[in-house]
C-alpha atoms as a PDB file:
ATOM      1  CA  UNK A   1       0.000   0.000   0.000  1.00  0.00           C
ATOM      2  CA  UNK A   2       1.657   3.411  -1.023  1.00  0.00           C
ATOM      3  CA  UNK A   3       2.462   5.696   2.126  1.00  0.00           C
ATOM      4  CA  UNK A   4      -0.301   8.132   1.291  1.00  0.00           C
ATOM      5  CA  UNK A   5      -2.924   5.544   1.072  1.00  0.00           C
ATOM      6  CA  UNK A   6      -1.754   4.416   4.653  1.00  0.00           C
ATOM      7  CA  UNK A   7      -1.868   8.113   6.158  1.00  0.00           C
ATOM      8  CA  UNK A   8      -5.424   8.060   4.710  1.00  0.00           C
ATOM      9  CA  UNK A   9      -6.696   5.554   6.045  1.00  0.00           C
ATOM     10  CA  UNK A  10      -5.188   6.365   8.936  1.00  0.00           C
ATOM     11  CA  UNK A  11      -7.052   9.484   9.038  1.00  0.00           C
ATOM     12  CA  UNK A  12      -9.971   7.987   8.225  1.00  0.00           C
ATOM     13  CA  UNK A  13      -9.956   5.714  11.100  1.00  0.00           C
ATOM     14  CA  UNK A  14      -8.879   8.766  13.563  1.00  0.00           C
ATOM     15  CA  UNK A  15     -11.881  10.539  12.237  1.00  0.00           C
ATOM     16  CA  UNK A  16     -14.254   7.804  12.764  1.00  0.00           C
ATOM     17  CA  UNK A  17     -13.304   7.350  16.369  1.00  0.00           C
ATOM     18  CA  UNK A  18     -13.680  11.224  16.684  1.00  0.00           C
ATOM     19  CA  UNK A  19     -17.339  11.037  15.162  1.00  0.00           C
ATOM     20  CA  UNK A  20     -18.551   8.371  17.498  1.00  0.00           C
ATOM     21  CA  UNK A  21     -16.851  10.344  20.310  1.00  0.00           C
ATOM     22  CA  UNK A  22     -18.549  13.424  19.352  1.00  0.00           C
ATOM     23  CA  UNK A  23     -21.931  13.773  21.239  1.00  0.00           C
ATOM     24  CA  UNK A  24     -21.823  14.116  25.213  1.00  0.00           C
ATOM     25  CA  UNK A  25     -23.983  10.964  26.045  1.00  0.00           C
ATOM     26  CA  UNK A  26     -21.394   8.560  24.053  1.00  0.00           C
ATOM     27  CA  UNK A  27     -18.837   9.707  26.502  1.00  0.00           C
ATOM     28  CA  UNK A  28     -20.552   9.801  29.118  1.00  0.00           C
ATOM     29  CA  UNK A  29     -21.195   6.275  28.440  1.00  0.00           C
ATOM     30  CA  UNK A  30     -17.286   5.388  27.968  1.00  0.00           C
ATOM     31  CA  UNK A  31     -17.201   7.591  31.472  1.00  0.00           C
ATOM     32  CA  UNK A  32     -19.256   5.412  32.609  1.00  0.00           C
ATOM     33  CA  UNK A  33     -17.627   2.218  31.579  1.00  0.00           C
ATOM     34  CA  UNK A  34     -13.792   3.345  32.703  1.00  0.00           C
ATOM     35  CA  UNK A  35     -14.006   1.025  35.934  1.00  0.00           C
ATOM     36  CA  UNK A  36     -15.482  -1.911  33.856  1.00  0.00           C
ATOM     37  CA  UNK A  37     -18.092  -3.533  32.632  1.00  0.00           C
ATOM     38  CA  UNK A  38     -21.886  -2.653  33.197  1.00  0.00           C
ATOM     39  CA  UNK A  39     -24.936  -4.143  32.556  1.00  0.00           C
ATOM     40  CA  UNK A  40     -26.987  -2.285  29.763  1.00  0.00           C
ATOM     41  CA  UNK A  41     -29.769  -1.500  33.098  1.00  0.00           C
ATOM     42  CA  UNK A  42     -27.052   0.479  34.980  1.00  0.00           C
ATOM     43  CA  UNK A  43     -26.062   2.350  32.518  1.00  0.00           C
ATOM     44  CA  UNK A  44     -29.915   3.582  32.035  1.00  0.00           C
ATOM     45  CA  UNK A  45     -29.774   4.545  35.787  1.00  0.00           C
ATOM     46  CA  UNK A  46     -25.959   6.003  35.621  1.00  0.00           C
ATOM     47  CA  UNK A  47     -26.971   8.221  32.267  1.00  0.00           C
ATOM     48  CA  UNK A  48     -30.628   8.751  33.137  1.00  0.00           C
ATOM     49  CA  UNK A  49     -31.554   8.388  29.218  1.00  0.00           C
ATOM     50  CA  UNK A  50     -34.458   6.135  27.870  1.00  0.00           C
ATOM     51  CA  UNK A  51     -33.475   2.287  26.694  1.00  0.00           C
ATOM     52  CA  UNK A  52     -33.771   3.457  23.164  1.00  0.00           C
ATOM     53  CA  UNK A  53     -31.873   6.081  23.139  1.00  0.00           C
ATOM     54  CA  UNK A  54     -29.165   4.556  25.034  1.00  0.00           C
ATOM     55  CA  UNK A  55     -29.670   1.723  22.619  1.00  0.00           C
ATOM     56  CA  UNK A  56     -29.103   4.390  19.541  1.00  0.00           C
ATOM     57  CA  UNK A  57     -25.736   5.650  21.270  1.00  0.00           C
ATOM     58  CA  UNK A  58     -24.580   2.503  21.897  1.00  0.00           C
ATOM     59  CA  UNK A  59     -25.068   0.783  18.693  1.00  0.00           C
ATOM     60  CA  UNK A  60     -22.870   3.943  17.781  1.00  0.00           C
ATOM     61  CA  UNK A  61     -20.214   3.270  19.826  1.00  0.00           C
ATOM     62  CA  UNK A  62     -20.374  -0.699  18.836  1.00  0.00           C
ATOM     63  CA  UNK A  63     -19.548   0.184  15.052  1.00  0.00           C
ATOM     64  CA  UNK A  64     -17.051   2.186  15.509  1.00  0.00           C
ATOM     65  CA  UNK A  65     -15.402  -0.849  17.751  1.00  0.00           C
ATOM     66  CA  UNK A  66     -14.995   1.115  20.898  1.00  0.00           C
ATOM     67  CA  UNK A  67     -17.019  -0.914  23.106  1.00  0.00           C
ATOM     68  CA  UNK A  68     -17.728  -5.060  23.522  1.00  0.00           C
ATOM     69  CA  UNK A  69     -21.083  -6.375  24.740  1.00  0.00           C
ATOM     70  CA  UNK A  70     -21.959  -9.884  25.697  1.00  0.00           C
ATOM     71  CA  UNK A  71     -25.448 -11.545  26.857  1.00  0.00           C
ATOM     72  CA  UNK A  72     -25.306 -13.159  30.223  1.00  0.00           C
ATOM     73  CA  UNK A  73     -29.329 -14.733  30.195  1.00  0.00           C
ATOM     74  CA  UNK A  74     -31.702 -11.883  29.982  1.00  0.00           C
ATOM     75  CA  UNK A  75     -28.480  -9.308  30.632  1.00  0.00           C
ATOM     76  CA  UNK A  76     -26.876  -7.306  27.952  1.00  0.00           C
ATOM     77  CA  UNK A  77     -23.202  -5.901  29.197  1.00  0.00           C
ATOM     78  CA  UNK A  78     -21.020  -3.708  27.808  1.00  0.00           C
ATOM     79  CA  UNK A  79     -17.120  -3.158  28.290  1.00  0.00           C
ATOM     80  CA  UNK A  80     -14.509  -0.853  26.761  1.00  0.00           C
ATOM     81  CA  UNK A  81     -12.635  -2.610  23.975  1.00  0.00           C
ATOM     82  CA  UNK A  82      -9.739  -0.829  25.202  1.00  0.00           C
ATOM     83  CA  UNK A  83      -9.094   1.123  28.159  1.00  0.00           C
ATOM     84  CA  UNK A  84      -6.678   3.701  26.303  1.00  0.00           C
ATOM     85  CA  UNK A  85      -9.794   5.403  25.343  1.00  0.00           C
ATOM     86  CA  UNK A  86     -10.084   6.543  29.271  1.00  0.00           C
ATOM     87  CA  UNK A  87      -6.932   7.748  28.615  1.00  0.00           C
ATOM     88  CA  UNK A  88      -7.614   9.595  25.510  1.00  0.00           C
ATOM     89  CA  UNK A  89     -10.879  11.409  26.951  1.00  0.00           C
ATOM     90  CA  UNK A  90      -8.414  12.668  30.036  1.00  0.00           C
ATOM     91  CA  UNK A  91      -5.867  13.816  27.740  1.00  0.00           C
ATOM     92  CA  UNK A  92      -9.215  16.067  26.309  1.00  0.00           C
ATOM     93  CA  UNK A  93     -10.366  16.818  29.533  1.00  0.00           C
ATOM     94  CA  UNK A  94      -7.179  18.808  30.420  1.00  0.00           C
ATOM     95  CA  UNK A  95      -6.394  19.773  26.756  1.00  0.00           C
ATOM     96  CA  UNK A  96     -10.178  21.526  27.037  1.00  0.00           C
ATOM     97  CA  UNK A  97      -9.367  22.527  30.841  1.00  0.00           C
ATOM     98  CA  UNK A  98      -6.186  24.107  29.851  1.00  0.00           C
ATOM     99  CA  UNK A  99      -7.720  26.353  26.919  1.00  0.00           C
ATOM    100  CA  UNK A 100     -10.856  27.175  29.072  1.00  0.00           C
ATOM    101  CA  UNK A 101      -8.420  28.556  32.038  1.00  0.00           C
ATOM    102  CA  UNK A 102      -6.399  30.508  29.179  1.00  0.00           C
ATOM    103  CA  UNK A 103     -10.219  32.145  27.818  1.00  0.00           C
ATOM    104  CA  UNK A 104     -10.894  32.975  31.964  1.00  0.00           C
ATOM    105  CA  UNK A 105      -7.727  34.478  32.217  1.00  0.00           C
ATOM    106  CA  UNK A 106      -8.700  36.749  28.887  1.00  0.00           C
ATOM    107  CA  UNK A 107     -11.680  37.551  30.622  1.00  0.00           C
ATOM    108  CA  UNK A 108     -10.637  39.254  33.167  1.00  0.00           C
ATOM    109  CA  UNK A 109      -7.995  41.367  31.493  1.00  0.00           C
ATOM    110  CA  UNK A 110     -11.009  42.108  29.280  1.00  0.00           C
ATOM    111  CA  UNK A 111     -12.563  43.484  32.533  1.00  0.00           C
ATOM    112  CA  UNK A 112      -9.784  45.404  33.820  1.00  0.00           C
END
């Protein structure tokens, strides 16, 4: 495969992750998931959304490969395929953190 080609679809597969990462509830949900795996009923009660929409948001985050889920009798669970992705969402938390200290400290100059 010529370099390019790899980059793409590299790129491709860095935007797809971003996608499925990119509505609140979905991470929430891999929040949610960061100390292991939970049955599809406590993440209803963690999340407080309805089973279908849940259902929607996970099926979202099952494409994209970022979670598992098995059936365990009437049970549906769901797991993090990898746990670098709690790593990842930190890594945003203080890249976001950072920027939104830097706009505060704008503010207030503004002010002065």
């Amino acid at each position: 495969m010529p370099q390019g080609a790899q980059s793409d679809a590299l790129r491709r597969f860095k935007a797809d992750v971003f996608l499925a990462l990119g509505h609140p509830t979905r991470i929430f949900i891999l929040e949610c998931l960061g100390d292991g795996e939970k049955p599809v009923s406590v993440l209803i009660e963690r999340i407080g959304i309805e089973p279908a929409n849940l259902s929607q948001h996970l099926a979202v985050l099952r494409a994209k490969r970022l979670v598992t889920n098995r059936k365990d009798g009437h049970q549906v669970f769901y797991a993090l395929r990898d746990p670098l992705l709690i790593e990842l969402l930190d890594v945003a938390r203080r890249y976001f953190q950072g920027h939104l200290e830097e706009a505060l400290a704008m503010l207030k100059e503004m002010e002065l």
